[in-house]
PDB file of N, CA and C in Angstrom:
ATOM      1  N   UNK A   1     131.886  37.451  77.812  1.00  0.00           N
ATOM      2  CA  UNK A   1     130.816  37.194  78.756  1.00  0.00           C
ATOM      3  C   UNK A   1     129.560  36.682  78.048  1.00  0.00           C
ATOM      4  N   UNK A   2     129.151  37.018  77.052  1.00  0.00           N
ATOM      5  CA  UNK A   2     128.084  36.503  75.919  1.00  0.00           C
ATOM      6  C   UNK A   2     128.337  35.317  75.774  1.00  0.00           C
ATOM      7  N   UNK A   3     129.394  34.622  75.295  1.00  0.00           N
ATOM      8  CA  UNK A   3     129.522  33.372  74.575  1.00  0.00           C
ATOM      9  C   UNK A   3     129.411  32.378  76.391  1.00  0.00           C
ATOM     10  N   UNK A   4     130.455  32.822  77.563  1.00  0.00           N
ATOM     11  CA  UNK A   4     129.977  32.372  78.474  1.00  0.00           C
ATOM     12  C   UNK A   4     128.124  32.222  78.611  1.00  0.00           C
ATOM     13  N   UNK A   5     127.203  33.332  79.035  1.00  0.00           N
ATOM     14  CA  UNK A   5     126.047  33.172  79.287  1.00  0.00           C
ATOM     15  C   UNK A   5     125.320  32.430  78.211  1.00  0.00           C
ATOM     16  N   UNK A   6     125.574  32.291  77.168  1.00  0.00           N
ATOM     17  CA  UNK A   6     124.755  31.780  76.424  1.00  0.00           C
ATOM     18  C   UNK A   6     125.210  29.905  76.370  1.00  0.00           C
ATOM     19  N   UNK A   7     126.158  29.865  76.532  1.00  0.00           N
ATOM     20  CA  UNK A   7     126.730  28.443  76.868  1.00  0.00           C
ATOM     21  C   UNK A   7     126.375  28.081  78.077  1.00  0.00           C
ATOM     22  N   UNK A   8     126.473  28.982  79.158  1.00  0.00           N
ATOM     23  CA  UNK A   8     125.277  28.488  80.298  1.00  0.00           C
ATOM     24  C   UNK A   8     124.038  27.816  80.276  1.00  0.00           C
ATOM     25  N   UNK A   9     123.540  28.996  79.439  1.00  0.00           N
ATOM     26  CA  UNK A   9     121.799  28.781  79.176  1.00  0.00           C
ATOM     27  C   UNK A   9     121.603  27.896  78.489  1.00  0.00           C
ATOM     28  N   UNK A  10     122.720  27.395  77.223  1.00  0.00           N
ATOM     29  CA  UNK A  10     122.525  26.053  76.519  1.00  0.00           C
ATOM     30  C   UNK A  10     122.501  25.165  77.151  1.00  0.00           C
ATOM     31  N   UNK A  11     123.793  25.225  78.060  1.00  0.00           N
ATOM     32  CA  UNK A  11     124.095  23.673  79.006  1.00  0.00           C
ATOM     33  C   UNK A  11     123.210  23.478  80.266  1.00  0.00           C
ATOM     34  N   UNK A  12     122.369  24.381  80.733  1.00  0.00           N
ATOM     35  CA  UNK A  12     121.709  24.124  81.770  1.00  0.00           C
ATOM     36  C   UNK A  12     119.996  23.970  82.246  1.00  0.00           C
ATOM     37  N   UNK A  13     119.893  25.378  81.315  1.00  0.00           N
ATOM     38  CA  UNK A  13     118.190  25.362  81.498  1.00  0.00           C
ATOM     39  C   UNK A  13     117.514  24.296  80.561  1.00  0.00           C
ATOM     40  N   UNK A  14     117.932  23.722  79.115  1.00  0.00           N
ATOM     41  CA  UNK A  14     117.031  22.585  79.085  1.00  0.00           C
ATOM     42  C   UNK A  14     117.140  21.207  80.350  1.00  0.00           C
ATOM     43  N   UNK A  15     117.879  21.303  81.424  1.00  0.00           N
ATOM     44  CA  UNK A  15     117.821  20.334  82.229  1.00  0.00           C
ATOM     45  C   UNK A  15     116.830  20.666  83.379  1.00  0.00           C
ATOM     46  N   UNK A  16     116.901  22.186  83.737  1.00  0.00           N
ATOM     47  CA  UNK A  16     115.564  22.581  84.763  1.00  0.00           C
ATOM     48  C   UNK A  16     114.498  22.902  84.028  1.00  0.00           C
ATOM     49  N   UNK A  17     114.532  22.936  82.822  1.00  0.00           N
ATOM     50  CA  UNK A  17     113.188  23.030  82.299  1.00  0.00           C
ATOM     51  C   UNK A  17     112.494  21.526  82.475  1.00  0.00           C
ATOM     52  N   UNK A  18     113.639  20.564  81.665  1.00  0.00           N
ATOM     53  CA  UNK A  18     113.014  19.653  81.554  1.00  0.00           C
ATOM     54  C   UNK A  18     112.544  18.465  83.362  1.00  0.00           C
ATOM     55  N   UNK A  19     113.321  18.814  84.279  1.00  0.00           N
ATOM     56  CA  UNK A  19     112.728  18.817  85.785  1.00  0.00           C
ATOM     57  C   UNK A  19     111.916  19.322  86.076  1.00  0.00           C
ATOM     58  N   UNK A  20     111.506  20.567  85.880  1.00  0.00           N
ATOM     59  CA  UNK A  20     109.827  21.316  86.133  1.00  0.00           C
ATOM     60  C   UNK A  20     109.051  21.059  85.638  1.00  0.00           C
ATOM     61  N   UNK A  21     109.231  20.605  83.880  1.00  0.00           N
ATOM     62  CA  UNK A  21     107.773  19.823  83.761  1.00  0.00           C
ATOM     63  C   UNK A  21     107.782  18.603  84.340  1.00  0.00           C
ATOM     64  N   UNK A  22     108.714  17.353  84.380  1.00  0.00           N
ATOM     65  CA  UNK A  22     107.982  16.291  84.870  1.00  0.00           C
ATOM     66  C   UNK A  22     107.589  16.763  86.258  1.00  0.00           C
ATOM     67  N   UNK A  23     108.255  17.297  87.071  1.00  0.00           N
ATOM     68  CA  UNK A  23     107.502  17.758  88.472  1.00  0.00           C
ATOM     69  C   UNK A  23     105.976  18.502  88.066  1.00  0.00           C
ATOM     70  N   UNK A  24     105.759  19.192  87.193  1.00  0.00           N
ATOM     71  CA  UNK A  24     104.668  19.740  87.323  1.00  0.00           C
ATOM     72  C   UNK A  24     103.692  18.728  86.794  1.00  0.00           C
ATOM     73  N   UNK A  25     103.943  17.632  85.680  1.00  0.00           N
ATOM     74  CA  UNK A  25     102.804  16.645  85.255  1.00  0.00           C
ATOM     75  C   UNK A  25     103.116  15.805  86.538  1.00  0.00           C
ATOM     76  N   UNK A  26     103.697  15.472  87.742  1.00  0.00           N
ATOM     77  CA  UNK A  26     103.792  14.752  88.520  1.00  0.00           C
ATOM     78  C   UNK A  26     102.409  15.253  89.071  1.00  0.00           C
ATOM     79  N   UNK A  27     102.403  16.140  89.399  1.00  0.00           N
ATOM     80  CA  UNK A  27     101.627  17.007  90.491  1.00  0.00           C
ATOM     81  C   UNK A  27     100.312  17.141  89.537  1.00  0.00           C
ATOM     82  N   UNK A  28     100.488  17.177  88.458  1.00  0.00           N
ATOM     83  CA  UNK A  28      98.555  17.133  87.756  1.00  0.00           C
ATOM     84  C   UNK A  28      98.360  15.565  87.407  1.00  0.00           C
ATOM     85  N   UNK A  29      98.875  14.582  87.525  1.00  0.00           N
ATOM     86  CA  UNK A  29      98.336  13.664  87.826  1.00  0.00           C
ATOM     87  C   UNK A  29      98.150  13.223  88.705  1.00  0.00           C
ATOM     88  N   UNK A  30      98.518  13.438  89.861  1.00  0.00           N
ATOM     89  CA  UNK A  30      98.139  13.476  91.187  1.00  0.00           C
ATOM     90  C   UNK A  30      96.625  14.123  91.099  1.00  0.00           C
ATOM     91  N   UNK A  31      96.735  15.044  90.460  1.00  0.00           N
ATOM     92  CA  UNK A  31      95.429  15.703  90.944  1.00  0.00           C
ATOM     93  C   UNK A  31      94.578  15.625  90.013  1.00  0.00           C
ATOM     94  N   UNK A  32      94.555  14.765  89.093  1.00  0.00           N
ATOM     95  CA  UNK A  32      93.794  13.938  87.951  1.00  0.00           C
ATOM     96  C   UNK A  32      92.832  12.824  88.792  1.00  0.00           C
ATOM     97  N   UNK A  33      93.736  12.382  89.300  1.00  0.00           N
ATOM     98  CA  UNK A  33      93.468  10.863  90.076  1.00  0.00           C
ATOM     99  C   UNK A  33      92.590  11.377  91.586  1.00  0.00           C
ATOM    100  N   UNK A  34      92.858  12.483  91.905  1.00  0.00           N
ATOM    101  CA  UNK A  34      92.237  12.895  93.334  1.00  0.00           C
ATOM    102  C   UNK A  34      90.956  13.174  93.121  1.00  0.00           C
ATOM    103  N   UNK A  35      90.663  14.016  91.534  1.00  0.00           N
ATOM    104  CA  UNK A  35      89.623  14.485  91.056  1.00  0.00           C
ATOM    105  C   UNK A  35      88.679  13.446  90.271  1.00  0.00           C
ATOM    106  N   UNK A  36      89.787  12.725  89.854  1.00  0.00           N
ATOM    107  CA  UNK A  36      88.510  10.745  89.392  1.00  0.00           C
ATOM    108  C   UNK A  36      88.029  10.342  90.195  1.00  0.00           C
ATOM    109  N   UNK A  37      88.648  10.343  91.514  1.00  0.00           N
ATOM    110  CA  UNK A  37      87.959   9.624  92.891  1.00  0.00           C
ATOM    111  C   UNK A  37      87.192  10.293  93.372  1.00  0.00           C
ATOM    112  N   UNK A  38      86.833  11.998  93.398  1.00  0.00           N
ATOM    113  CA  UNK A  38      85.754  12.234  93.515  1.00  0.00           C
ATOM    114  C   UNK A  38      84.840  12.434  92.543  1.00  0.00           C
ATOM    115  N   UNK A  39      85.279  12.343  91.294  1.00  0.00           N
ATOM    116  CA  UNK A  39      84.116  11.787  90.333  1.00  0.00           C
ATOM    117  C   UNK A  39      83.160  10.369  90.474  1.00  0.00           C
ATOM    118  N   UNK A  40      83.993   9.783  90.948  1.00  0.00           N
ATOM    119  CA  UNK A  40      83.668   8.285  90.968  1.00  0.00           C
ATOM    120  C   UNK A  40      82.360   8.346  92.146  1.00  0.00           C
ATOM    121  N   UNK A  41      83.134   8.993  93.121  1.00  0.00           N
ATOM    122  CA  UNK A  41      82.473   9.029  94.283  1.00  0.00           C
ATOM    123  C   UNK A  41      80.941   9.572  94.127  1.00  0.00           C
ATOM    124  N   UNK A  42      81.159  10.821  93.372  1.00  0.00           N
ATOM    125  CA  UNK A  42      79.973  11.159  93.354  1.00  0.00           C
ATOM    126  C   UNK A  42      79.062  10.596  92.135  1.00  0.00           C
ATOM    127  N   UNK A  43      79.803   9.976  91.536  1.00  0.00           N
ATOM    128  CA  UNK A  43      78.529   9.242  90.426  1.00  0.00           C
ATOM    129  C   UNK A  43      77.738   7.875  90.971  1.00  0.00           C
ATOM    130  N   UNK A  44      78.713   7.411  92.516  1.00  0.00           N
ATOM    131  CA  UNK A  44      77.797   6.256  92.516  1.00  0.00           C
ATOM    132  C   UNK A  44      76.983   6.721  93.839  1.00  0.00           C
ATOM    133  N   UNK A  45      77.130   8.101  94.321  1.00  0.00           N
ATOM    134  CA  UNK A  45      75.819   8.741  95.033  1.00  0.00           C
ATOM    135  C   UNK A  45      74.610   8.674  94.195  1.00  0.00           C
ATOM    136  N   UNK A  46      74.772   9.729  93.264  1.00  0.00           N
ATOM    137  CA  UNK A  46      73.985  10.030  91.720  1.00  0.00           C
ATOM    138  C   UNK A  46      73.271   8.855  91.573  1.00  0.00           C
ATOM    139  N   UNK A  47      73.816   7.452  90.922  1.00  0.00           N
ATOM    140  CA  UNK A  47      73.407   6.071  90.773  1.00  0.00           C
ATOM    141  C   UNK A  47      72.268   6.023  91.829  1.00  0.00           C
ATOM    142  N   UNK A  48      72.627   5.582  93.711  1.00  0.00           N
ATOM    143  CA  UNK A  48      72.257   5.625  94.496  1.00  0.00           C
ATOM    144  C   UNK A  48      70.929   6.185  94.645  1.00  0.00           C
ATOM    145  N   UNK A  49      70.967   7.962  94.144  1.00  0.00           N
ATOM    146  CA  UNK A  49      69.871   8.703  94.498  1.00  0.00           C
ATOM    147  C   UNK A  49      68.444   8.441  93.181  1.00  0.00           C
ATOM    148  N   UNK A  50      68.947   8.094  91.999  1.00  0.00           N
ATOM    149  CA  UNK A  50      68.607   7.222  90.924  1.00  0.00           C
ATOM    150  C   UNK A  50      67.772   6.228  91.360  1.00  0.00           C
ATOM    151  N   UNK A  51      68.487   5.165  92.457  1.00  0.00           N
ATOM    152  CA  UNK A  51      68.246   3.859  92.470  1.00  0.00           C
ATOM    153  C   UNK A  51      66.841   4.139  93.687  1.00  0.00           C
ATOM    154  N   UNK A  52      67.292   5.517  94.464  1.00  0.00           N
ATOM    155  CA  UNK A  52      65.961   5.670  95.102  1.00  0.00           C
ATOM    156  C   UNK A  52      64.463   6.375  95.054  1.00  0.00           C
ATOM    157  N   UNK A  53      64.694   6.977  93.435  1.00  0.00           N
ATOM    158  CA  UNK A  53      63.120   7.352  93.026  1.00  0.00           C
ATOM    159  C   UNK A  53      62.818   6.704  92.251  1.00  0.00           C
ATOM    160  N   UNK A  54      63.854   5.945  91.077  1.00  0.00           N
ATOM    161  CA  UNK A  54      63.194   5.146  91.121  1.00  0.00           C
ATOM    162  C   UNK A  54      61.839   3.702  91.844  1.00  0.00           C
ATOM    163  N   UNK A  55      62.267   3.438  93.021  1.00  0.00           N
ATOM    164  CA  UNK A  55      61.899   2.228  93.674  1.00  0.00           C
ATOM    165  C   UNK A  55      60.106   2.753  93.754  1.00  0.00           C
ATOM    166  N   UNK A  56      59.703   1.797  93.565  1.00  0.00           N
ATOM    167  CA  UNK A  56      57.858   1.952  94.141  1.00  0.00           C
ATOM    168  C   UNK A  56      58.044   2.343  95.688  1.00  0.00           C
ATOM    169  N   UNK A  57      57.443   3.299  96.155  1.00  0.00           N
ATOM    170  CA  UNK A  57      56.911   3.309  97.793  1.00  0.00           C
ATOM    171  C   UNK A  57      55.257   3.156  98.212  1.00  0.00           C
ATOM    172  N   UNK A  58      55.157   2.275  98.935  1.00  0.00           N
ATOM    173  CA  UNK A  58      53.912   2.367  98.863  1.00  0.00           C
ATOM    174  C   UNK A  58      53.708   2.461 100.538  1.00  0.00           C
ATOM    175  N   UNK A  59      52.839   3.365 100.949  1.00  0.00           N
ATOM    176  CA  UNK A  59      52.206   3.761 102.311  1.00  0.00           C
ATOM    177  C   UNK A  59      51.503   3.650 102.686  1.00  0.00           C
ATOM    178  N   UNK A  60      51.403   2.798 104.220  1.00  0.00           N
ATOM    179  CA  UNK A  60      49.538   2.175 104.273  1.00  0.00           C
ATOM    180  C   UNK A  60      49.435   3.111 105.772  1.00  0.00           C
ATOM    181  N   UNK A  61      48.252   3.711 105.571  1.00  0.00           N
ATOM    182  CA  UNK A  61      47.908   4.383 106.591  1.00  0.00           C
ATOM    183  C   UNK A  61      46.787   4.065 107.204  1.00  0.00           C
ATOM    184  N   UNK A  62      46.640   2.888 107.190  1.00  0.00           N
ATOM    185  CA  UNK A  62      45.225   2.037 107.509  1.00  0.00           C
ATOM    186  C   UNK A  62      45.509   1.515 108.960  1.00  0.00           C
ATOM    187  N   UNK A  63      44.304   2.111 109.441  1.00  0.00           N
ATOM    188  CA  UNK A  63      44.294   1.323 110.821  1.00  0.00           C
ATOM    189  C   UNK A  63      43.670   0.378 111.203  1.00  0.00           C
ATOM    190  N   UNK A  64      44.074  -0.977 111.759  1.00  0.00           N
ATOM    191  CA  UNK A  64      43.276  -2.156 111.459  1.00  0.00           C
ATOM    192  C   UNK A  64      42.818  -2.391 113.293  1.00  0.00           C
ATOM    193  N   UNK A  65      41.269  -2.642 113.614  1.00  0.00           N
ATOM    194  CA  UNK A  65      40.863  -2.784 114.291  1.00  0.00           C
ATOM    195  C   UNK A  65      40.399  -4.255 114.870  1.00  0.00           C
TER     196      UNK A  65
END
């Protein structure tokens, strides 16, 4: 029964091992790419909110008669 189980475990689990990791790097690059796009997203808010203190405002509160 030994030489059986262990000839199992030779012949089989490096094949579900090696299926669970690519399934599992499947699934973190998925979520690499989900997490760039909201990087992305939020850096060109950032940029955006940047691009708006920068700008001069100028306010005329003058009332012309």
């Amino acid at each position: 029964m030994k030489k059986l189980k262990n000839w199992l475990l030779l012949r089989f689990l490096p094949v579900w091992a090696k299926e669970s990791v690519y399934r599992e790097n499947q699934m973190l690059k998925q979520k690499i790419a989900s997490q760039q796009n909201e990087i992305d997203r939020l850096n060109a808010y950032i940029a955006g909110l940047e691009y708006g203190a920068r700008r001069r405002v100028t306010i005329n509160n003058e009332v012309k008669q």
